[in-house]
Protein backbone atom coordinates (compact mmCIF):
# COMPACT_ATOMS: atom_id res chain seq x y z
CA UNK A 1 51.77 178.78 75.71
CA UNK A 2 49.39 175.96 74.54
CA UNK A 3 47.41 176.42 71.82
CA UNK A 4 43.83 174.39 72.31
CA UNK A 5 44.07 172.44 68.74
CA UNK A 6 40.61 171.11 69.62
CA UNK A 7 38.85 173.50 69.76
CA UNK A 8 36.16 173.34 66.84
CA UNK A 9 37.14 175.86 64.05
CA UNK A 10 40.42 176.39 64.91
CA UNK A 11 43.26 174.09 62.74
CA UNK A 12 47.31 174.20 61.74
CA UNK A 13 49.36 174.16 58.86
CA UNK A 14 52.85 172.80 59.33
CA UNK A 15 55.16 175.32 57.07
CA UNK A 16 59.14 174.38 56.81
CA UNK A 17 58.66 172.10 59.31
CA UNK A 18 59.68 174.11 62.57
CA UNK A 19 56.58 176.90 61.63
CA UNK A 20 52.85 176.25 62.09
CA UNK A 21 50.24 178.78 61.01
CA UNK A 22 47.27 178.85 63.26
CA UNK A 23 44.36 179.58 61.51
CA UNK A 24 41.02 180.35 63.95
CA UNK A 25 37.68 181.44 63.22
CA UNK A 26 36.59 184.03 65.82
CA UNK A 27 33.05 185.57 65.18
CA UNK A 28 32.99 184.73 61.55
CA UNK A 29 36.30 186.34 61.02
CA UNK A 30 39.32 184.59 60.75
CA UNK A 31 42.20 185.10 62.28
CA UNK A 32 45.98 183.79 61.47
CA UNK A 33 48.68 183.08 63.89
CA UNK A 34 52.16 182.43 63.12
CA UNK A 35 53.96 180.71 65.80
CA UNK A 36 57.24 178.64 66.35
CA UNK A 37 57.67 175.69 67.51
CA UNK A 38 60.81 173.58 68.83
CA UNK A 39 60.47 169.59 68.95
């Protein structure tokens, strides 16, 4: 699934290369993804 990376508030963090954490703030809250990704 696509993440929308432009949406305002909402950014990644590359980690070891091949792992992104998703960080998005939802109603003042914020709220972490950890997701994989294969390139």
């Amino acid at each position: 699934m696509a993440l929308p990376l432009r949406l305002p508030g909402l950014f990644a963090l590359h980690l070891h290369g091949e792992h992104r954490l998703v960080i998005e703030r939802v109603a003042g809250r914020v709220v972490i993804h950890q997701c994989r990704f294969h390139f």
